[in-house]
N, C-alpha and C. Protein backbone atom coordinates (compact mmCIF):
# COMPACT_ATOMS: atom_id res chain seq x y z
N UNK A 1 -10.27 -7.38 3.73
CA UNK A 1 -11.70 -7.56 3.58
C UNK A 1 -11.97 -8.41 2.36
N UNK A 2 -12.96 -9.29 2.37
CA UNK A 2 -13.31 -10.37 1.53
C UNK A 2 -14.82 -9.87 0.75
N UNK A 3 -14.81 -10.13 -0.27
CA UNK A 3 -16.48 -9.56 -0.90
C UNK A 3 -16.52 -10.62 -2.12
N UNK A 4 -17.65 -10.60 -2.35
CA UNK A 4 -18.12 -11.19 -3.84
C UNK A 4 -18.67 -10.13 -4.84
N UNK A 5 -17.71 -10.31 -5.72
CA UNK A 5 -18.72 -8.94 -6.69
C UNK A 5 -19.39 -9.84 -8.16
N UNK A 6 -20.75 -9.80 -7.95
CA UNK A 6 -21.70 -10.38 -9.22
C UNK A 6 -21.50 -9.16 -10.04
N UNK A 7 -21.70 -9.17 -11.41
CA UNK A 7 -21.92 -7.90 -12.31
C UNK A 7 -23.33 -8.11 -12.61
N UNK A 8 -23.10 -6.87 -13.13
CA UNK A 8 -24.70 -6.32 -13.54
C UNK A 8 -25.17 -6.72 -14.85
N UNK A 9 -26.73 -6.79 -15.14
CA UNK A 9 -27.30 -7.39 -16.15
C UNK A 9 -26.61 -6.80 -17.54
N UNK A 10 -26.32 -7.73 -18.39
CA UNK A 10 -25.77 -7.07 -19.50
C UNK A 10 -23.87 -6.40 -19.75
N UNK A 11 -23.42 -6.63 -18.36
CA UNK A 11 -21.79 -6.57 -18.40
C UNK A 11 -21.46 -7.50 -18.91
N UNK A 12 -20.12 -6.98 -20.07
CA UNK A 12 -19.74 -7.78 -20.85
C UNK A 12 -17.98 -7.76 -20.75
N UNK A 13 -17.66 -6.32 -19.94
CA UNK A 13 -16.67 -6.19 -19.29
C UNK A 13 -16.83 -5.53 -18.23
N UNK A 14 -14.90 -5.36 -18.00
CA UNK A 14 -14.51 -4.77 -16.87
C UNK A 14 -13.31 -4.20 -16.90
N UNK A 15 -13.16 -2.80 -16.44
CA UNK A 15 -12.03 -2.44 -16.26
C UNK A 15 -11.71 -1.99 -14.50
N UNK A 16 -10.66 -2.69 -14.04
CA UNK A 16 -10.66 -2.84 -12.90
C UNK A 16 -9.11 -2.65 -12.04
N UNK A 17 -8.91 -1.51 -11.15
CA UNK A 17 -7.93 -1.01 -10.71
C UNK A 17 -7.68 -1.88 -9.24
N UNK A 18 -6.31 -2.34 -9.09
CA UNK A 18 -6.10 -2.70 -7.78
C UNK A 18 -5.02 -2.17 -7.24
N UNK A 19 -5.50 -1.96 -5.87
CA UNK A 19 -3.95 -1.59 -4.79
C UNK A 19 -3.81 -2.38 -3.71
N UNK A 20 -2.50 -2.65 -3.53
CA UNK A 20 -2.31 -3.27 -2.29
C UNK A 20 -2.15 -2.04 -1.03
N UNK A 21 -2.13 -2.97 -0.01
CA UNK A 21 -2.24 -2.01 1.11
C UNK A 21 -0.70 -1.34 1.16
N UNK A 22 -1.08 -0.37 2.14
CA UNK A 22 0.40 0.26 2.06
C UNK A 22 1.46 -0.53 3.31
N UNK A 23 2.13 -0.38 3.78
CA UNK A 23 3.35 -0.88 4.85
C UNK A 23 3.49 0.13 6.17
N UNK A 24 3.30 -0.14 7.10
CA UNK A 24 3.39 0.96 8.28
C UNK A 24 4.98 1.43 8.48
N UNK A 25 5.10 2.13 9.31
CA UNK A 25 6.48 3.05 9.31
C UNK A 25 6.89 2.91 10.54
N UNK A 26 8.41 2.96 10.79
CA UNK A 26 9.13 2.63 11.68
C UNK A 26 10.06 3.93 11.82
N UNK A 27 11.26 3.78 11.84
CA UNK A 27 12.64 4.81 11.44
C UNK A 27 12.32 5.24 9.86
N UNK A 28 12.50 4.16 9.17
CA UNK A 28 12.41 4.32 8.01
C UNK A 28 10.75 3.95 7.49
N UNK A 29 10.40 4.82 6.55
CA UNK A 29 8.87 4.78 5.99
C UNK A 29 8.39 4.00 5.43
N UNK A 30 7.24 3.36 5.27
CA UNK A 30 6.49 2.30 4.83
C UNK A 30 6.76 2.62 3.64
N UNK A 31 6.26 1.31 2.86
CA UNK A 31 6.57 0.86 1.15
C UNK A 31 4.77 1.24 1.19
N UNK A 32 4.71 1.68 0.31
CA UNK A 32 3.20 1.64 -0.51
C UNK A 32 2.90 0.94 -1.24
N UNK A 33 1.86 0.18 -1.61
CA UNK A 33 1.02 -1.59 -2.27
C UNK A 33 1.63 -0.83 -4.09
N UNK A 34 1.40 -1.97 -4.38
CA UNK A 34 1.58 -1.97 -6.02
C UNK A 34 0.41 -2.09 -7.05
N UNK A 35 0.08 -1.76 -7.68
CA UNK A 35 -1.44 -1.39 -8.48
C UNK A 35 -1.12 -2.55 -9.92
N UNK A 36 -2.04 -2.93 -10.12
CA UNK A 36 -2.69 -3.41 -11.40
C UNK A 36 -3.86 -3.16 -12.27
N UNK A 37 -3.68 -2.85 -13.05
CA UNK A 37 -5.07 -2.34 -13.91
C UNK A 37 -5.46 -2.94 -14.89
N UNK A 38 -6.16 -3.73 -15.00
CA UNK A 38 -6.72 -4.61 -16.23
C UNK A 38 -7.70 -4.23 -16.41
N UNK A 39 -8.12 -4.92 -18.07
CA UNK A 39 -9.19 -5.07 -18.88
C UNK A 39 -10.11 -6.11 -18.88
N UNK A 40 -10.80 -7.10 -18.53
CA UNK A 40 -11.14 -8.70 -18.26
C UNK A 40 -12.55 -8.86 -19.14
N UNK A 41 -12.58 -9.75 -20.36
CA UNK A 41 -14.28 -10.30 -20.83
C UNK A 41 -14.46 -11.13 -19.70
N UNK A 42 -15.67 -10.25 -19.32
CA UNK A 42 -16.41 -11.47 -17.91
C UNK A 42 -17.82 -12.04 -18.59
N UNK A 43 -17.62 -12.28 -20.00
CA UNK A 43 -19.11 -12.53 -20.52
C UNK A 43 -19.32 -14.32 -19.89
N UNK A 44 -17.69 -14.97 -19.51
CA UNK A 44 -18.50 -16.46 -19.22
C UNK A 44 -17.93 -16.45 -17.55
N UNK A 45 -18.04 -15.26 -17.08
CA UNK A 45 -17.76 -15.22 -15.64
C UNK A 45 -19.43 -14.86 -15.03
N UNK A 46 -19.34 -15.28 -13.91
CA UNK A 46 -20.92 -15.11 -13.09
C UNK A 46 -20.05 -13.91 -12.04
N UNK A 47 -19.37 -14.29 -10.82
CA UNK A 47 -19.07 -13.45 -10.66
C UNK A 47 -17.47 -13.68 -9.90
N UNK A 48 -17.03 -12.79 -9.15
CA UNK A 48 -15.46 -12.84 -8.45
C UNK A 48 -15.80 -12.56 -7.14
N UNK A 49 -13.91 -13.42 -6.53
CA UNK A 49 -14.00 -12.60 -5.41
C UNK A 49 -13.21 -12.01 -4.84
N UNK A 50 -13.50 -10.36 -4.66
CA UNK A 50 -12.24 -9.52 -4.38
C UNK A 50 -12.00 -9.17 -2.61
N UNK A 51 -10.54 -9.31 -3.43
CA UNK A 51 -9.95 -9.15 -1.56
C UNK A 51 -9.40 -7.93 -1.83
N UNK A 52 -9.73 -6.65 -0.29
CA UNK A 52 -8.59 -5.43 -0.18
C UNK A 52 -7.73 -5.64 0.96
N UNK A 53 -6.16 -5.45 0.80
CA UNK A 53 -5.58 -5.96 1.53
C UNK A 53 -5.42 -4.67 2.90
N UNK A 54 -5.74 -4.89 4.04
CA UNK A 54 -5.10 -4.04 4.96
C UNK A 54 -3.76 -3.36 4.97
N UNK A 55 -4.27 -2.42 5.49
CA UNK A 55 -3.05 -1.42 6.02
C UNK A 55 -1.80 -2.07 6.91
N UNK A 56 -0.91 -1.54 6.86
CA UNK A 56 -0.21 -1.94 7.47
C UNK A 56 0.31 -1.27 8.81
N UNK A 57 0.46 -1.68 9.98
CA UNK A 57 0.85 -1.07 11.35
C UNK A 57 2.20 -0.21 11.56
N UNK A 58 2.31 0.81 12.04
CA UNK A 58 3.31 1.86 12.13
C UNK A 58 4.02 0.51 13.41
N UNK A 59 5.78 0.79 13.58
CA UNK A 59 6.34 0.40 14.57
C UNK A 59 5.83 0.51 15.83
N UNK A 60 5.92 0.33 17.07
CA UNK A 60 5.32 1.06 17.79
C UNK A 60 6.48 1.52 19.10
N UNK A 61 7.54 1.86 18.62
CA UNK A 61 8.78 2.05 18.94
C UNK A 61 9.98 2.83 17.77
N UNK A 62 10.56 3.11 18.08
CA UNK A 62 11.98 3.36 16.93
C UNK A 62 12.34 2.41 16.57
N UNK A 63 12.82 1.41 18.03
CA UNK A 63 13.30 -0.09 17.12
C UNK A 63 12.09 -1.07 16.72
N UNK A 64 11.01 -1.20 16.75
CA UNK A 64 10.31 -2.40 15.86
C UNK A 64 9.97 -1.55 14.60
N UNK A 65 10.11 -2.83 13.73
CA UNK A 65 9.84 -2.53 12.53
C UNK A 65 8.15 -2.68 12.34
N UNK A 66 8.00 -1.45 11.08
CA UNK A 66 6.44 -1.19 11.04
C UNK A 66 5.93 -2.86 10.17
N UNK A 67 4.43 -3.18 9.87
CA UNK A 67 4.04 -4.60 9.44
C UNK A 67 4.10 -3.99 7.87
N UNK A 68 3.30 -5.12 7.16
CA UNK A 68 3.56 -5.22 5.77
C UNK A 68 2.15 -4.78 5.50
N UNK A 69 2.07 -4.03 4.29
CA UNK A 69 0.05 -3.82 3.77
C UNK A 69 0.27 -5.26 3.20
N UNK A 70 -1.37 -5.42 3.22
CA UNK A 70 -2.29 -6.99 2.78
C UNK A 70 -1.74 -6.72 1.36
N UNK A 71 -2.47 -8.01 0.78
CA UNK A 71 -2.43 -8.16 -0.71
C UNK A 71 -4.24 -7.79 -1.10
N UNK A 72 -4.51 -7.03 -2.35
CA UNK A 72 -5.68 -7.14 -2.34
C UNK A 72 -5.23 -7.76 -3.82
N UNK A 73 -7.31 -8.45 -4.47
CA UNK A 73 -6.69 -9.19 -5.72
C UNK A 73 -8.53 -9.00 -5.95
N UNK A 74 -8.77 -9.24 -7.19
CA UNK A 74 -9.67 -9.17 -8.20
C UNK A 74 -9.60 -10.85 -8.80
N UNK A 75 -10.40 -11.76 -8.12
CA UNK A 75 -9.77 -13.09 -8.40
C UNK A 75 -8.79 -13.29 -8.23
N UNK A 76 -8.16 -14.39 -9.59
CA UNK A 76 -7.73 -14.99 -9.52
C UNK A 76 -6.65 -14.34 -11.02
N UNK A 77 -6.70 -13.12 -11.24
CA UNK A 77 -6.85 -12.25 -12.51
C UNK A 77 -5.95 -11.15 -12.02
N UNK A 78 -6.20 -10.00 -11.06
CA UNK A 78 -5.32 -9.21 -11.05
C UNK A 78 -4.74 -8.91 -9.44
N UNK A 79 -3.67 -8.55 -9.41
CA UNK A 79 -3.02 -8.70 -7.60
C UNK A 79 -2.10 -7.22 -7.73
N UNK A 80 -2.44 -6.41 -6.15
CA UNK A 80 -1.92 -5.65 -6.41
C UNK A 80 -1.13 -5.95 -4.48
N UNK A 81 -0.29 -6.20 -4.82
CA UNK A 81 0.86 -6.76 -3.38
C UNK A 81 0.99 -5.66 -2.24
N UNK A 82 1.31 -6.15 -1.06
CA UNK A 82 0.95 -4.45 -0.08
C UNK A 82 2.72 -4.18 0.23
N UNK A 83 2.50 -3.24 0.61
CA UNK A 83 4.05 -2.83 0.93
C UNK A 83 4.87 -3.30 1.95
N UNK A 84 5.75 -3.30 1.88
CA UNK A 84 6.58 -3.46 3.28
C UNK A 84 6.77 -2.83 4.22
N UNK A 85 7.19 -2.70 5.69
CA UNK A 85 6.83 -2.00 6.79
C UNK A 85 8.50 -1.24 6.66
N UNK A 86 8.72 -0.31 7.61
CA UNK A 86 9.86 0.28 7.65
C UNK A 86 10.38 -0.44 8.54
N UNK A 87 11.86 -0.38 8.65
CA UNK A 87 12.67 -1.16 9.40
C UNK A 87 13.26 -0.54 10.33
N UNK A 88 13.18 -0.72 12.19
CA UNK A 88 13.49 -0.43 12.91
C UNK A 88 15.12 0.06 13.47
N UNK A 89 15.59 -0.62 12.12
CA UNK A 89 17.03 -0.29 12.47
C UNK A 89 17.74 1.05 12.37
N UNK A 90 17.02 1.86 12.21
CA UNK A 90 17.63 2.92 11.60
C UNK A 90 17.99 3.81 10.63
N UNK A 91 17.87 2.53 9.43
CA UNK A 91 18.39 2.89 7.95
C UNK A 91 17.41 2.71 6.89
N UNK A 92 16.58 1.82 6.97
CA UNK A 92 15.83 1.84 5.95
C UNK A 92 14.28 1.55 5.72
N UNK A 93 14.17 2.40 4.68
CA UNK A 93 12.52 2.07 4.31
C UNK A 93 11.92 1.00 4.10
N UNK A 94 11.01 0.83 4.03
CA UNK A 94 10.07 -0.35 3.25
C UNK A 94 10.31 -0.48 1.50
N UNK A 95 10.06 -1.80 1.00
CA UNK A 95 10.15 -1.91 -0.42
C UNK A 95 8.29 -1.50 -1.15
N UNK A 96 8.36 -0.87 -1.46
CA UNK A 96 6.99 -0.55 -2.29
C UNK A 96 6.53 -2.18 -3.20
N UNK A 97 5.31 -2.41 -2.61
CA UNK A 97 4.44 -4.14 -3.41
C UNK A 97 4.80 -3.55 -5.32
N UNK A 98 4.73 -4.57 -5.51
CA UNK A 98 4.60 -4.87 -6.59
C UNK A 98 3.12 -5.59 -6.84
N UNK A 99 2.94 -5.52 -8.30
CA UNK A 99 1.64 -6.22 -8.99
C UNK A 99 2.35 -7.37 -10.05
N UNK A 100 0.57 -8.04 -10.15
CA UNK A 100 0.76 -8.40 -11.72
C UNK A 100 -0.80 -8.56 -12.06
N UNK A 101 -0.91 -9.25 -13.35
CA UNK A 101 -1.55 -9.39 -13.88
C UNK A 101 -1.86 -8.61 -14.68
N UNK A 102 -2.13 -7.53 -14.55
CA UNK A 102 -2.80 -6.09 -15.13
C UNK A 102 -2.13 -5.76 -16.82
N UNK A 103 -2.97 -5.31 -18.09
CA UNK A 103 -2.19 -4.53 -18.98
C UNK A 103 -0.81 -3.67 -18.29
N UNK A 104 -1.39 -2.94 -17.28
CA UNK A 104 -0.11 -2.11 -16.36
C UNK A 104 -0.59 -3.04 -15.05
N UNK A 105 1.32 -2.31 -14.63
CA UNK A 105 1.74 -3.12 -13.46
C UNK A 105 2.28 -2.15 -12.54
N UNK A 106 1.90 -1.27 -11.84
CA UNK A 106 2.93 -0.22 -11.09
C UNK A 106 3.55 -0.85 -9.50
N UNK A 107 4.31 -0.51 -9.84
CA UNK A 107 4.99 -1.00 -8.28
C UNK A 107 4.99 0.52 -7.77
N UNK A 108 4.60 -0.04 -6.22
CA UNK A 108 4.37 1.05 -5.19
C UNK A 108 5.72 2.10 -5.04
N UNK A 109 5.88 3.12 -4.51
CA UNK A 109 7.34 3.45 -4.35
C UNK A 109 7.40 3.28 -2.70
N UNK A 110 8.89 3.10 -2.71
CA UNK A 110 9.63 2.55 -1.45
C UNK A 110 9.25 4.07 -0.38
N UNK A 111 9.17 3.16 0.75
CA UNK A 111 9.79 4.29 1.73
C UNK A 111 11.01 5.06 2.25
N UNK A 112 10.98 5.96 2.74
CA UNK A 112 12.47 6.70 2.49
C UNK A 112 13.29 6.26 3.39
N UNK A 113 14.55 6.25 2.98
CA UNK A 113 15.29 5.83 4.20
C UNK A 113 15.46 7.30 5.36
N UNK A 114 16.22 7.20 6.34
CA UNK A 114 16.39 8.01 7.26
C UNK A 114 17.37 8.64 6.82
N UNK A 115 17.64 9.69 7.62
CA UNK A 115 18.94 10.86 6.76
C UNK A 115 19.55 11.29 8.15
N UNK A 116 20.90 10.96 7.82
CA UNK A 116 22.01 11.35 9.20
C UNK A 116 22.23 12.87 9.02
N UNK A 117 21.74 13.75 9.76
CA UNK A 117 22.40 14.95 9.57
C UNK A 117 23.52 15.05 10.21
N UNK A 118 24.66 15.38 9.73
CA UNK A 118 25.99 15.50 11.36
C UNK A 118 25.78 16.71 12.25
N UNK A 119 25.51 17.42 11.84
CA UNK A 119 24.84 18.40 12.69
C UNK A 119 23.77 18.54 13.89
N UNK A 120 22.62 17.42 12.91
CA UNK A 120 21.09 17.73 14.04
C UNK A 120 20.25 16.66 14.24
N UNK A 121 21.15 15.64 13.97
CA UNK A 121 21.09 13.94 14.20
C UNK A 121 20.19 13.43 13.13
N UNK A 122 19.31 12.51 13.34
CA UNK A 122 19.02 11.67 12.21
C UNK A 122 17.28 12.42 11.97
N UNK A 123 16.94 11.90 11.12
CA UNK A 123 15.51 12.43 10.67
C UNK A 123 14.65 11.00 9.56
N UNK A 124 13.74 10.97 10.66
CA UNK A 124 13.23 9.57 10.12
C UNK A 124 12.68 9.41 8.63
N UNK A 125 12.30 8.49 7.85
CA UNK A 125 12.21 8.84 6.36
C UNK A 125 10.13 8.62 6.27
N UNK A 126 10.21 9.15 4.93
CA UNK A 126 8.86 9.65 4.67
C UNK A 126 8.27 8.43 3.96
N UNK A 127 7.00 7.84 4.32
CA UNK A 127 6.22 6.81 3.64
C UNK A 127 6.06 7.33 2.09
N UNK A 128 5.63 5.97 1.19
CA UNK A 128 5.93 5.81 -0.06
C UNK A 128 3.98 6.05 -0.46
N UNK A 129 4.44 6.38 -1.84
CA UNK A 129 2.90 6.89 -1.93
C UNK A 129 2.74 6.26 -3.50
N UNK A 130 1.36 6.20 -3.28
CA UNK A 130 0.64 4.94 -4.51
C UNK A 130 -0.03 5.88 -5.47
N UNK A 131 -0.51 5.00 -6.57
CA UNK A 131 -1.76 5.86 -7.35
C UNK A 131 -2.61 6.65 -6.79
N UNK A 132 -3.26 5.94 -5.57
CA UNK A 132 -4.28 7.12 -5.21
C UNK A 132 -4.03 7.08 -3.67
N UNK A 133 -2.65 7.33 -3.62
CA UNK A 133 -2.75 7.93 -1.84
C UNK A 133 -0.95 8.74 -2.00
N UNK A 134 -0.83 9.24 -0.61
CA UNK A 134 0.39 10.05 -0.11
C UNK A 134 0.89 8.99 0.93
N UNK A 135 1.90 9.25 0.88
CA UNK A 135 3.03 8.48 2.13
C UNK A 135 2.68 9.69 3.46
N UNK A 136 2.83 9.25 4.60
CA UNK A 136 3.08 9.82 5.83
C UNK A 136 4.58 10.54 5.87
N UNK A 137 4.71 11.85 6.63
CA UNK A 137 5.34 12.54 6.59
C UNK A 137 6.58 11.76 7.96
N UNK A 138 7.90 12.19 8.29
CA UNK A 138 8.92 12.31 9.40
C UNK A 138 8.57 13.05 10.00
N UNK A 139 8.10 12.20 11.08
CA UNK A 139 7.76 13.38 12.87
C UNK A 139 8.60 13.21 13.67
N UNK A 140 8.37 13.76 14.43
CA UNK A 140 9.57 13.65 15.75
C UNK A 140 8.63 13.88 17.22
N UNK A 141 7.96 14.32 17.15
CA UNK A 141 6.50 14.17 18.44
C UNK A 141 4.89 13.92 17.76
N UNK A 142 5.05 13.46 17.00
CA UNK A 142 2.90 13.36 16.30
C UNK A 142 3.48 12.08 15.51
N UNK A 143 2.12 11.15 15.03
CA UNK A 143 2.41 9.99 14.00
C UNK A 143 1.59 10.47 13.11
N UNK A 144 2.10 10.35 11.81
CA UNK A 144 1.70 10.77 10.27
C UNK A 144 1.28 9.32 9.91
N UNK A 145 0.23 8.98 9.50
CA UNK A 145 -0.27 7.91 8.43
C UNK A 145 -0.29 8.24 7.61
N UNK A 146 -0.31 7.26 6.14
CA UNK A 146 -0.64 7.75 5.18
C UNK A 146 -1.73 7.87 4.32
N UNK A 147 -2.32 8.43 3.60
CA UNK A 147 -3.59 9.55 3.48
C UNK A 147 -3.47 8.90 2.22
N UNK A 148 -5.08 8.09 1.94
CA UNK A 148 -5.57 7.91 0.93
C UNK A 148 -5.39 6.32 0.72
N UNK A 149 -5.32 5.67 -0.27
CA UNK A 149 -5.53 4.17 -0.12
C UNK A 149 -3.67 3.70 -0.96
N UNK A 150 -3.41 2.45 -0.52
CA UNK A 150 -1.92 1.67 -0.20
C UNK A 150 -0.89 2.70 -0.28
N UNK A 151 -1.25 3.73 0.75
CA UNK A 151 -0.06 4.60 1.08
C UNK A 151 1.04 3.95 2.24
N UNK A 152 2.27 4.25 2.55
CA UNK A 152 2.77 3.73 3.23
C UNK A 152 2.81 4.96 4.52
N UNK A 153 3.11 4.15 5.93
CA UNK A 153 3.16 5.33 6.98
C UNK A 153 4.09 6.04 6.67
N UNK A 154 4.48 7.15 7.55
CA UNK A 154 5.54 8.06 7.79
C UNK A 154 6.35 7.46 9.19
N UNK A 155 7.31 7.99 9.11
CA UNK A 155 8.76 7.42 10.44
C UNK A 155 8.75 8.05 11.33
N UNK A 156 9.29 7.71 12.45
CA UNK A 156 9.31 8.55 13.75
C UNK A 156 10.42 8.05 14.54
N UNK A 157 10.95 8.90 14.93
CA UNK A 157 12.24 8.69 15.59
C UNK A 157 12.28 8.03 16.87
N UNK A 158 11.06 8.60 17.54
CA UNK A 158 10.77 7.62 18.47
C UNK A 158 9.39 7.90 19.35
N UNK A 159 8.93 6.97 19.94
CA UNK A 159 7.36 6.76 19.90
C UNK A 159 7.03 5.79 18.77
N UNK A 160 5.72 5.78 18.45
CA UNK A 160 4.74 4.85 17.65
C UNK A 160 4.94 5.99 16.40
N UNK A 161 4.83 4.70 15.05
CA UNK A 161 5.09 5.55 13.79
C UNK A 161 3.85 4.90 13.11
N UNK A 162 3.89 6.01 11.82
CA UNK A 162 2.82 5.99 11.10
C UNK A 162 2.61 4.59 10.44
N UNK A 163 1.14 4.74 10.66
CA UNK A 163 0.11 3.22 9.76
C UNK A 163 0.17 3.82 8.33
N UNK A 164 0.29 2.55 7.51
CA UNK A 164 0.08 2.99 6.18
C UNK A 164 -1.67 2.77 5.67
N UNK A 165 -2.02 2.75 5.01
CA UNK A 165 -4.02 2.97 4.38
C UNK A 165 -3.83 1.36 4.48
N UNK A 166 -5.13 0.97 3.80
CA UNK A 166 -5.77 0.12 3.37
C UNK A 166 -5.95 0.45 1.61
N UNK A 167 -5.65 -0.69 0.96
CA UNK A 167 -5.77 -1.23 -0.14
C UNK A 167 -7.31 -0.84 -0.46
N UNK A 168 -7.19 -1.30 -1.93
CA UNK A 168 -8.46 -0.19 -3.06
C UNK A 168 -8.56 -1.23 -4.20
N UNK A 169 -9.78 -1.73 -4.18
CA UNK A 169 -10.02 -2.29 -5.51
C UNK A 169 -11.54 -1.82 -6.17
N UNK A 170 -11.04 -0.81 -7.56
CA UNK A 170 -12.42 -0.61 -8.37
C UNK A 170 -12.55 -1.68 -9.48
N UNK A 171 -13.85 -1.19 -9.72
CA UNK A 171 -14.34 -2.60 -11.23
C UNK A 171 -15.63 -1.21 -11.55
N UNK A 172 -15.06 -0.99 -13.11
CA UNK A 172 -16.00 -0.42 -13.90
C UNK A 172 -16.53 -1.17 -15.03
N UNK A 173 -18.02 -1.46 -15.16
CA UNK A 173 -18.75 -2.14 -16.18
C UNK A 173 -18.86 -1.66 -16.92
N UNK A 174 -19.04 -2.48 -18.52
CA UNK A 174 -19.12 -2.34 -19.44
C UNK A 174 -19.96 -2.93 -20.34
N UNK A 175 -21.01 -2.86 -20.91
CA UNK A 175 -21.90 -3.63 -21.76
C UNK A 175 -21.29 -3.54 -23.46
């Protein structure tokens, strides 16, 4: 999603949080977006324009791999990258986005890989979870998304696997 944000009469700053979207889930669990948090004088700025990056699509199989979360960004100033999707092969998660710009820079955490039990076969891995969301859980009959904003999905062994959120960008003013 695309927006223009003007500030308000008398902002002289901003402190402003970004997430990228999260990564949907396959076998292995979506990556969750990466956050940036800056400080910005917008006294010779009029205004920006912020992008939140989409969610990303669960596999819709065991073997396809889940999509990537969007990038969301605060200009041209702070980027918070979306995650990677889980990978259909079997083994592994998504890489959690990375940021920049920001005083802080958090990179998302990865999704889990899958776990061979020798016993009770494999068990798909759990989506990666951001500042302000949870990763999707390993199902084996239901799809788990993940809950809250650039969370990554949850895995599924087989059927359609979890979507990861949609990306989050705040801006708090400051006179």
């Amino acid at each position: 999603m695309l927006f223009r944000s003007t500030k308000g009469t008398g902002t002289k700053y901003v402190l402003v949080y970004v997430v990228g979207g999260g990564g949907g889930g396959s076998w292995g669990g979506g990556g969750a977006g990466g956050t940036a948090i800056g400080f910005l004088d917008v006294s010779a700025i009029s205004s920006v324009t912020v992008t939140v990056g989409s969610a990303g699509s669960g596999g819709s199989s065991g073997s396809s791999s889940g999509s990537a979360g969007g990038t969301s960004s605060f200009g041209s100033y702070y980027y918070g990258y979306g995650g990677s999707g889980g990978s259909g092969t079997l083994t592994t998660g998504g890489a959690g986005g990375s940021a920049s710009g920001g005083f802080t820079n958090v990179d998302g955490q990865s999704g889990s890989d899958t776990i061979t039990l020798s016993s009770s076969g494999t068990t798909a891995g759990i989506g990666g979870s951001s500042l302000f969301g949870f990763g999707g859980f390993p199902m084996t009959s239901a799809v788990s998304n993940g809950k809250g904003y650039g969370a990554g999905g949850g895995g599924r062994g087989s059927g359609a696997a979890g979507s990861g959120t949609a990306g989050l960008v705040i801006v708090y003013e400051f006179a």
